[in-house]
Protein backbone atom coordinates (compact mmCIF):
# COMPACT_ATOMS: atom_id res chain seq x y z
CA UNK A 1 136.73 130.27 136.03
CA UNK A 2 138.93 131.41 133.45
CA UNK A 3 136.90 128.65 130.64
CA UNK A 4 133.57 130.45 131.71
CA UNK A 5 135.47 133.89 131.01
CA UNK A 6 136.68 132.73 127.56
CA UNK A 7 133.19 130.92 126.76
CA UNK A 8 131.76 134.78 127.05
CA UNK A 9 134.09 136.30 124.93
CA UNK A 10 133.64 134.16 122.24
CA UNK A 11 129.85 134.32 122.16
CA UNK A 12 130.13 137.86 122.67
CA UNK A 13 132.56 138.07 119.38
CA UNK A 14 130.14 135.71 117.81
CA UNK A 15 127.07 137.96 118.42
CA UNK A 16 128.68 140.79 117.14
CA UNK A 17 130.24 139.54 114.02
CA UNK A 18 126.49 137.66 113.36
CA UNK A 19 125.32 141.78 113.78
CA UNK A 20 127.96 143.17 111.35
CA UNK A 21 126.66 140.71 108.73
CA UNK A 22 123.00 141.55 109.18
CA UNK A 23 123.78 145.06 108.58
CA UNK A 24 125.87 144.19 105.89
CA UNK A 25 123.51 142.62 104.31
CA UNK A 26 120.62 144.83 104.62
CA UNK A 27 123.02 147.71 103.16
CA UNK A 28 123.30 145.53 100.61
CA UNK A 29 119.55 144.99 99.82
CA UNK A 30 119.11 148.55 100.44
CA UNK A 31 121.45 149.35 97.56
CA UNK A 32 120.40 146.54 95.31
CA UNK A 33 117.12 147.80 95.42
CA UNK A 34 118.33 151.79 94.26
CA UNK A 35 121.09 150.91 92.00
CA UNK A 36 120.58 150.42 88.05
CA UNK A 37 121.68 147.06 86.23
CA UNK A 38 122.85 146.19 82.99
CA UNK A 39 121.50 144.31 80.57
CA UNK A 40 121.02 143.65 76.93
CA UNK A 41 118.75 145.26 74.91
CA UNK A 42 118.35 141.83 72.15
CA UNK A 43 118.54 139.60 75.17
CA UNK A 44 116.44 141.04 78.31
CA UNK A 45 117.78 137.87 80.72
CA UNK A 46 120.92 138.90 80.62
CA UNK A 47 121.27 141.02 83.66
CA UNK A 48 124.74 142.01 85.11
CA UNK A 49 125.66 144.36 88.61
CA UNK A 50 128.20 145.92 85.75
CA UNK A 51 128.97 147.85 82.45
CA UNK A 52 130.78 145.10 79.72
CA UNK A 53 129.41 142.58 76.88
CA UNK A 54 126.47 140.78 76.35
CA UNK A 55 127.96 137.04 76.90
CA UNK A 56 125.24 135.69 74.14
CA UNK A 57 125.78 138.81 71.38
CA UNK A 58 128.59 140.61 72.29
CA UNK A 59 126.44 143.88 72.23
CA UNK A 60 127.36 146.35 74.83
CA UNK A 61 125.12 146.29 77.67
CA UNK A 62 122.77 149.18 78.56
CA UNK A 63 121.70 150.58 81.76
CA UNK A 64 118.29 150.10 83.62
CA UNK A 65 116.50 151.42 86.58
CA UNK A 66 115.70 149.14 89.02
CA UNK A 67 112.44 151.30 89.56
CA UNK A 68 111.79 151.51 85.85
CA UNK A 69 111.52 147.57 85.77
CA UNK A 70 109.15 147.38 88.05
CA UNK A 71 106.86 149.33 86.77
CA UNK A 72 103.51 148.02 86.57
CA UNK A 73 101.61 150.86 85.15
CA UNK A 74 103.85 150.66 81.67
CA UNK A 75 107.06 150.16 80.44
CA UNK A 76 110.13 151.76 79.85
CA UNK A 77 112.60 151.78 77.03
CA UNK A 78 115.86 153.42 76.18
CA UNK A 79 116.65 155.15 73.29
CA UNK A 80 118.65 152.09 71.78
CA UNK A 81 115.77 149.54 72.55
CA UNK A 82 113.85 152.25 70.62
CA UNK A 83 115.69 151.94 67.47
CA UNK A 84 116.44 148.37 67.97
CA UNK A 85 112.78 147.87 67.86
CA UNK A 86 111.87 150.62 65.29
CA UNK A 87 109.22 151.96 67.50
CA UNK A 88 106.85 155.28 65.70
CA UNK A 89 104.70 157.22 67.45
CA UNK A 90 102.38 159.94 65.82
CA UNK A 91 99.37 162.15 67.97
CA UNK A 92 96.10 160.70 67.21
CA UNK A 93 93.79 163.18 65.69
CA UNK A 94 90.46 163.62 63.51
CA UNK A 95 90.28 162.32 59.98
CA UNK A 96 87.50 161.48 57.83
CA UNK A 97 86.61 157.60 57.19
CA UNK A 98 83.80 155.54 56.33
CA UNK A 99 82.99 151.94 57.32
CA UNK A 100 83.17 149.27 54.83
CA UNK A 101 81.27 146.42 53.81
CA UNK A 102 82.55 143.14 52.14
CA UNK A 103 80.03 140.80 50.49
CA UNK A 104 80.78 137.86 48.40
CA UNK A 105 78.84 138.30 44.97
CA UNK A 106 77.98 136.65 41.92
CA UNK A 107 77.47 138.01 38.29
CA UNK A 108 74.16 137.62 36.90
CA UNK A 109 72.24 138.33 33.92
CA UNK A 110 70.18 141.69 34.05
CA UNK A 111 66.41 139.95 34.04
CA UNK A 112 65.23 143.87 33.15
CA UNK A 113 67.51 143.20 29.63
CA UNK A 114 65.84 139.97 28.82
CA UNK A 115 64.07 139.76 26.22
CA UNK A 116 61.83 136.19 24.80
CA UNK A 117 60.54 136.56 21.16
CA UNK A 118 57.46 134.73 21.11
CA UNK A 119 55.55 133.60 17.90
CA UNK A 120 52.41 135.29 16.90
CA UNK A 121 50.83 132.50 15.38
CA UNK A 122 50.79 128.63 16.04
CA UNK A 123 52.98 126.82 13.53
CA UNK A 124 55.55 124.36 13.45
CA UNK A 125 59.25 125.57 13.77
CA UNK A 126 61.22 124.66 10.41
CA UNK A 127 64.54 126.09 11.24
CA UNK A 128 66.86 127.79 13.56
CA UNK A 129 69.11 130.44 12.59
CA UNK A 130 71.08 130.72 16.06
CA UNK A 131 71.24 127.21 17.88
CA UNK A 132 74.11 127.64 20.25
CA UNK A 133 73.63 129.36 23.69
CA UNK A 134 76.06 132.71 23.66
CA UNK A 135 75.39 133.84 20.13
CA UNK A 136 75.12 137.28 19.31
CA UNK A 137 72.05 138.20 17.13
CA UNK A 138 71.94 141.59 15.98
CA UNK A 139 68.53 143.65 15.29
CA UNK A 140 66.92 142.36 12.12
CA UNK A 141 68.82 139.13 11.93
CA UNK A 142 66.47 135.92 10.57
CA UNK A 143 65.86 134.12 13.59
CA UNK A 144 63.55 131.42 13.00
CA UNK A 145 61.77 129.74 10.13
CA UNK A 146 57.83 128.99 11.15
CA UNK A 147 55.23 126.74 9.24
CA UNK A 148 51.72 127.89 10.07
CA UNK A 149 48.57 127.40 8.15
CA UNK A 150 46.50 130.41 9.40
CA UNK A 151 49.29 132.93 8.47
CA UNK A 152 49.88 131.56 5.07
CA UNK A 153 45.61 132.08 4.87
CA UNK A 154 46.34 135.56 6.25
CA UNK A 155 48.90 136.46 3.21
CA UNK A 156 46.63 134.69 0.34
CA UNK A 157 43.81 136.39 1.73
CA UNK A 158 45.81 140.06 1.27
CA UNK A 159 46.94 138.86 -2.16
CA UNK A 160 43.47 138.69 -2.98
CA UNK A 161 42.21 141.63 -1.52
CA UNK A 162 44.72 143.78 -3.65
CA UNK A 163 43.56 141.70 -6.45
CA UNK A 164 39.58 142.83 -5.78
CA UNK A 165 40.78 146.00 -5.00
CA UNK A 166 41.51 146.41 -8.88
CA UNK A 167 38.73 144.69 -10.24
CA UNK A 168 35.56 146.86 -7.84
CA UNK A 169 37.90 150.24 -8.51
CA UNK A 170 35.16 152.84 -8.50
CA UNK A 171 32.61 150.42 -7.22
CA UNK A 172 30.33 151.13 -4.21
CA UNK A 173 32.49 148.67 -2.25
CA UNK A 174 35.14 150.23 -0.65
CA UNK A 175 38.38 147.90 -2.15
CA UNK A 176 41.03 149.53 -0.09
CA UNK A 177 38.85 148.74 3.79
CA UNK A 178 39.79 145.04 2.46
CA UNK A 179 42.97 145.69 1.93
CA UNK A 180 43.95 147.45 4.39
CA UNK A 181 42.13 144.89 7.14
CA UNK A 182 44.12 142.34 5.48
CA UNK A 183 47.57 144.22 6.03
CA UNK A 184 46.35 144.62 9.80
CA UNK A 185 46.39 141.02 10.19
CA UNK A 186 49.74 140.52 8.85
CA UNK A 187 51.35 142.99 10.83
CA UNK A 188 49.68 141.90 14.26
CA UNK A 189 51.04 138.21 13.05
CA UNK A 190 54.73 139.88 12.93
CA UNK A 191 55.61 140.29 9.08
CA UNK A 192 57.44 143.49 8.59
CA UNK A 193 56.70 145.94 6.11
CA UNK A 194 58.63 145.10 3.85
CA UNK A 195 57.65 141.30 3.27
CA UNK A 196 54.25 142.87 3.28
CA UNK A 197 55.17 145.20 0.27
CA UNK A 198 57.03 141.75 -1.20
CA UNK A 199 53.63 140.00 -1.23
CA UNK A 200 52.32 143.35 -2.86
CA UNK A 201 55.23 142.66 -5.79
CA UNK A 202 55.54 139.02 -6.50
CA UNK A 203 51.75 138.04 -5.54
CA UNK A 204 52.89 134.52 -4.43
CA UNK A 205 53.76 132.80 -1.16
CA UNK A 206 55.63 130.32 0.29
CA UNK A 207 55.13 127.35 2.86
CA UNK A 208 57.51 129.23 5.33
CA UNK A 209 57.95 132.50 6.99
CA UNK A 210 61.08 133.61 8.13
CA UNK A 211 60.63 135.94 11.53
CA UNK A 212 63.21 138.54 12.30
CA UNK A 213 65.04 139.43 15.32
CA UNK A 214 63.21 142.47 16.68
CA UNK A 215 66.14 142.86 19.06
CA UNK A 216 70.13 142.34 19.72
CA UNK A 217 71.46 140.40 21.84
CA UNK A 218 72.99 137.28 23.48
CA UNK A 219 71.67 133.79 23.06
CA UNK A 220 70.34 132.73 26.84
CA UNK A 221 68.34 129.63 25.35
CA UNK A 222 66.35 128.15 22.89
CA UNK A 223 63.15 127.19 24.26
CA UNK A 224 62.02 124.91 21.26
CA UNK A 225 63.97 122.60 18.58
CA UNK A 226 63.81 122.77 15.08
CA UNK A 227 60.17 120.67 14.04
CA UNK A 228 58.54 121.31 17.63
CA UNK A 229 55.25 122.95 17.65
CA UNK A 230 54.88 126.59 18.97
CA UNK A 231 51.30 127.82 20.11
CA UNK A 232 50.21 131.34 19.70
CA UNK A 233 52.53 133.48 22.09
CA UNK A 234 54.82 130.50 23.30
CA UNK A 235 58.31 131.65 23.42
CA UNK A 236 60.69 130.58 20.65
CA UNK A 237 64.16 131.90 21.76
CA UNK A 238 65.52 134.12 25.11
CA UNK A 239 68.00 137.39 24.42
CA UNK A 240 69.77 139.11 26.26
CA UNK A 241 71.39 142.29 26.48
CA UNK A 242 74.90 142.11 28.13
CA UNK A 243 75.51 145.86 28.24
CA UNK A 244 74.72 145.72 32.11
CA UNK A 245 74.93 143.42 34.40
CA UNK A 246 73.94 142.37 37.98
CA UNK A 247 76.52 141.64 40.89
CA UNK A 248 74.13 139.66 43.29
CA UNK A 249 75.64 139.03 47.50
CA UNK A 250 73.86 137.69 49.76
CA UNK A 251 74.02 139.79 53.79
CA UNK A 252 72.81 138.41 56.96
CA UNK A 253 69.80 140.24 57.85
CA UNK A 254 71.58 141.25 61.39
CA UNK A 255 73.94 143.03 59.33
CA UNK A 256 71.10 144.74 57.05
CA UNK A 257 71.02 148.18 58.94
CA UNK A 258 74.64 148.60 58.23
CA UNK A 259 73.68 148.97 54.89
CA UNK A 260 73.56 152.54 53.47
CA UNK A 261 70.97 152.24 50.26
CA UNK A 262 72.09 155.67 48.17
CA UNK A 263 76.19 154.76 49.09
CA UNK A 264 77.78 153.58 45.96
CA UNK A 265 78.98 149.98 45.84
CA UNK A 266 82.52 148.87 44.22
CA UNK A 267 82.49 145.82 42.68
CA UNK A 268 85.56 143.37 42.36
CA UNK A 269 85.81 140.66 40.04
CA UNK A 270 88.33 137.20 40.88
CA UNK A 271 88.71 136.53 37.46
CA UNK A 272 90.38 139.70 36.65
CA UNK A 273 92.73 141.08 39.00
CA UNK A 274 92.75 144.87 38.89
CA UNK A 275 89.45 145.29 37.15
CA UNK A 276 86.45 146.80 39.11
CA UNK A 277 83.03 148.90 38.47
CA UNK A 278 81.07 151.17 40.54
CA UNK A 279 77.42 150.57 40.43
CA UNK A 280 74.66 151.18 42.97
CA UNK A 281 72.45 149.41 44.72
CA UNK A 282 69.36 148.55 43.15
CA UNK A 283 67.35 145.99 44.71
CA UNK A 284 66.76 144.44 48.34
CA UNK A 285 64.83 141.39 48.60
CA UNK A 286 61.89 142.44 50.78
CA UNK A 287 61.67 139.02 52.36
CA UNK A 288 64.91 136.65 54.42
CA UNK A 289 65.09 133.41 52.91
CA UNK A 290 64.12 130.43 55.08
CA UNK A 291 66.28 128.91 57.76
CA UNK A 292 69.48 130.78 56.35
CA UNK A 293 68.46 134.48 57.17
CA UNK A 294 70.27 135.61 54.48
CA UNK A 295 68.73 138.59 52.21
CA UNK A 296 69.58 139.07 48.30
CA UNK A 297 70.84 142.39 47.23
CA UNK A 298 71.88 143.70 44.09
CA UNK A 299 74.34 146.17 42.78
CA UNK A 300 73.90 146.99 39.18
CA UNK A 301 77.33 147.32 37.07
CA UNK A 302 78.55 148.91 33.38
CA UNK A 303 80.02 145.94 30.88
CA UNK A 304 82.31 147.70 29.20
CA UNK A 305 84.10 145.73 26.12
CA UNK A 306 81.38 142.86 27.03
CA UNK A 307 84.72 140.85 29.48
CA UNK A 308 82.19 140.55 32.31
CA UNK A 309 80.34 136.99 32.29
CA UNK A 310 77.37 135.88 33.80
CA UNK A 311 78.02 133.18 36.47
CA UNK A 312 81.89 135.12 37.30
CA UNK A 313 82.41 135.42 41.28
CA UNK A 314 82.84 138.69 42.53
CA UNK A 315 82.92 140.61 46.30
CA UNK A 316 81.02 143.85 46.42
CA UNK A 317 82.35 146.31 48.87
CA UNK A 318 79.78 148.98 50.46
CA UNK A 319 80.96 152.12 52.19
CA UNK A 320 78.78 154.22 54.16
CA UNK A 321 79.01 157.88 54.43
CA UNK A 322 82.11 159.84 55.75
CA UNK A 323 82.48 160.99 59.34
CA UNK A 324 85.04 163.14 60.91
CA UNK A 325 86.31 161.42 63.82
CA UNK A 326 89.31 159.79 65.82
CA UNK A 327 91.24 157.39 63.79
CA UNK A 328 94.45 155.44 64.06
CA UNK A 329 96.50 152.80 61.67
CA UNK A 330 94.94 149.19 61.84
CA UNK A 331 98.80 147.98 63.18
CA UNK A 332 98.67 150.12 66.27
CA UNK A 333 95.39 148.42 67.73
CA UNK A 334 96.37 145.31 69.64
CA UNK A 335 93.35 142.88 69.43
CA UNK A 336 92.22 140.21 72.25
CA UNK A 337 88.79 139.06 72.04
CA UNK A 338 86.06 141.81 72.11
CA UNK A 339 89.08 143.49 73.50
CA UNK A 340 91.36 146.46 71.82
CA UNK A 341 94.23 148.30 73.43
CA UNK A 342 96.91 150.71 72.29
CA UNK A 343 100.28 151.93 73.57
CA UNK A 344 100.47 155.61 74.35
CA UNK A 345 103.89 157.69 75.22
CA UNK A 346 103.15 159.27 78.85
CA UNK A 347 106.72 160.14 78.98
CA UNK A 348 110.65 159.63 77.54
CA UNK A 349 110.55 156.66 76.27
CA UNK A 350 107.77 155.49 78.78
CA UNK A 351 104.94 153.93 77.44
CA UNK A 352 101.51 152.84 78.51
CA UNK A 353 98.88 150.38 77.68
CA UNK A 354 95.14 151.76 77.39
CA UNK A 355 92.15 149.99 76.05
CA UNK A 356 89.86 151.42 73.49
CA UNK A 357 86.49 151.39 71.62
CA UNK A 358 86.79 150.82 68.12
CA UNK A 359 84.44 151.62 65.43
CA UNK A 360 84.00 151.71 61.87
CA UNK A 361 87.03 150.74 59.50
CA UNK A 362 88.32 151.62 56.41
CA UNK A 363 91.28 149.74 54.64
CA UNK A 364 93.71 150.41 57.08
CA UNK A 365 92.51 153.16 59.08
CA UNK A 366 90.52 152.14 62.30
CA UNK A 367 88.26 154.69 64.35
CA UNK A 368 88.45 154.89 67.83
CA UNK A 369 85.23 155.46 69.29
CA UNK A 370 86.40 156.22 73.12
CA UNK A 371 89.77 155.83 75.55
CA UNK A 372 92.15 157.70 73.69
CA UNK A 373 91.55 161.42 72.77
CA UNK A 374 92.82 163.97 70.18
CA UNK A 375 97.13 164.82 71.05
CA UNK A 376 97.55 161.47 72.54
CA UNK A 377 101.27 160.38 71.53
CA UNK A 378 99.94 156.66 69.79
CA UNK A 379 102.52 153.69 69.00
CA UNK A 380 101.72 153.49 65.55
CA UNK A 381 104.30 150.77 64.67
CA UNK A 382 106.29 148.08 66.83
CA UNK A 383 103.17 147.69 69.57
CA UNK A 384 103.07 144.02 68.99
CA UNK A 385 106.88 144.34 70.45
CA UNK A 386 105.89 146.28 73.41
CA UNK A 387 103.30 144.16 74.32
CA UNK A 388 105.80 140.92 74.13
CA UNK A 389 108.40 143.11 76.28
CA UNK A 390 105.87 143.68 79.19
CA UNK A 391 104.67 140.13 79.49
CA UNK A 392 108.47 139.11 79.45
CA UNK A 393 109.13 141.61 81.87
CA UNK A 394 105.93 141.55 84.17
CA UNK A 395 105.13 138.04 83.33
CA UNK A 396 101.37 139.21 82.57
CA UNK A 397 99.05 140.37 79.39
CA UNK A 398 98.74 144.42 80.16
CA UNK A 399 95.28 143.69 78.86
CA UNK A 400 94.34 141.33 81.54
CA UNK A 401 91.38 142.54 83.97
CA UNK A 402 91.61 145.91 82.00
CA UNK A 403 88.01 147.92 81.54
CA UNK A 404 86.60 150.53 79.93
């Protein structure tokens, strides 16, 4: 009787002791579950029930909320982790910005500055003054020497006219209509006034006339060799005035309406770092090319001191009017995807992830189009380290599943 007696105590002792332990321990979940922690603010796994020393950096360890940490909606940060981190804020307001285009260009030649001297008469080409491709020729340089056997009739017969001209003087012919129909020739032909006036002087001619440049300008080529034939009109030799240029990109024709047509264009060249011209655009190819879809447009540009070159890569960069509107440094918009989110201060030290519309940028200045609005405190600089913080803390992307 007295075993059975002491067998009940002892599970009686048993069960209450078991009791005392479960309330222990639910005290203790109770309180782990108010209390703050400590950890450190360069090494977030760190977490201690006490204040002392990080065991990995020997910085002192700060204190958290256990509610704070477990905040799904956003994150907080002390003041330390703040400077630690060199997080900036600024309120997001209205500025004025324009969206930018980039288009890879080339320089060409100016095809309205071209310019082909052409022989007036058929002949055969005795000699080149300018033979190399690049040569300047100034305006009444001797270009090319020409043998032709109908101008050197056209000069005798003026020489003879002027000759008649003396001899019927006071005649009922009319000398000077001879002489004078004569001279038209010779100037429709392309001799200047004053070889006409040296056939006047010396009476004589030669086998050869030498043609002058009616223009300046830049070798392009030389469309005949010295001893080739030229017909009447054919093109001897291509100029071309460098004084303006072309910068010629190519732009999808998807991207065409982005395109403002009166916007000035800035033009950079590769070749020279620093150097850049403003032109305008001048020209859209009314038609896409085939297959590609790609459209030619042109931005005509100033040569100053001639250092531009045809055939030089260049980008063209076209910016469309200004609008006042919501904008925010290109650093503070965290980019996914389609996806763009910032980190807004909803509190000391708390901060928030939001996504937002973005719109037309400009350098470094990105507009946001909707999800934010003007006074909204913005993370400006260190988002990139917020972001990392949540996922390390949450173990999840605060962009995940997020909508506008």
């Amino acid at each position: 009787m007295k075993k059975v007696q002491m067998i009940l105590v002892l599970i009686l002792i048993i069960a209450a002791c078991k009791n005392a332990e479960v309330k222990d321990a639910k005290k203790a979940v109770h309180k782990d579950h108010n209390v703050d922690y400590y950890t450190c603010s360069m090494h977030p796994q760190v977490i201690k029930d006490k204040p002392g020393n990080c065991p990995i950096c020997g910085m002192k360890l700060i204190k958290v909320s256990r509610s704070s940490a477990k905040d799904t909606e956003g994150i907080q940060l002390n003041e330390q982790q703040m400077q630690l981190g060199n997080i900036i804020t600024d309120t997001i307001g209205n500025k004025m910005i324009s969206d930018e285009m980039v288009l890879t260009a080339t320089i060409n030649v100016d095809q309205r500055n071209i310019n082909a001297v052409s022989a007036r008469v058929m002949g055969r080409i005795e000699r080149l003054y300018f033979k190399n491709t690049g040569d300047y020729v100034r305006k009444g340089d001797r270009l090319f020497d020409i043998y032709s056997e109908d101008l050197n009739n056209a000069k005798q017969e003026y020489i003879l006219a002027l000759e008649k001209q003396k001899l019927l003087h006071g005649s009922v012919i009319n000398p000077e209509v001879l002489v004078e129909s004569a001279k038209k020739k010779l100037e429709l032909w392309g001799l200047s006034l004053s070889q006409i006036k040296e056939l006047e002087v010396r009476k004589t001619t030669t086998p050869v006339t030498t043609y002058y440049s009616p223009v300046a300008g830049y070798i392009l080529s030389n469309e005949l060799r010295e001893g080739e034939y030229v017909t009447e009109g054919g093109t001897v030799v291509r100029l071309a005035d460098l004084s303006t240029l072309w910068a010629e990109a190519q732009i999808y024709s998807s991207e065409l309406y982005q395109i403002d047509r009166h916007a000035a264009a800035s033009v950079q060249f590769l070749n020279i770092p620093g150097r850049q011209a403003i032109g305008a655009v001048q020209f859209v190819a009314p038609e896409i090319a085939d297959q590609s879809r790609i459209i030619l447009l042109r931005v005509q540009i100033p040569n100053s001191g001639l250092l531009l070159k045809p055939g030089m890569p260049a980008s063209v960069t076209i910016k469309s009017k200004s609008v006042n509107t919501l904008t925010l440094p290109s650093d503070a918009v965290l980019r996914v995807g389609n996806t763009a989110s910032v980190w807004v201060q909803t509190g000391n030290y708390h901060f928030k992830n939001k996504m937002v519309e973005t719109g037309m940028e400009e350098g470094e200045m990105v507009e946001i189009k909707s999800g934010l609005q003007a006074g909204d405190i913005v993370v400006i600089q260190g988002a990139y380290l917020l972001n990392s913080e949540y996922i390390f803390k949450q173990g999840a992307n605060p962009m995940e599943g997020m909508k506008m």
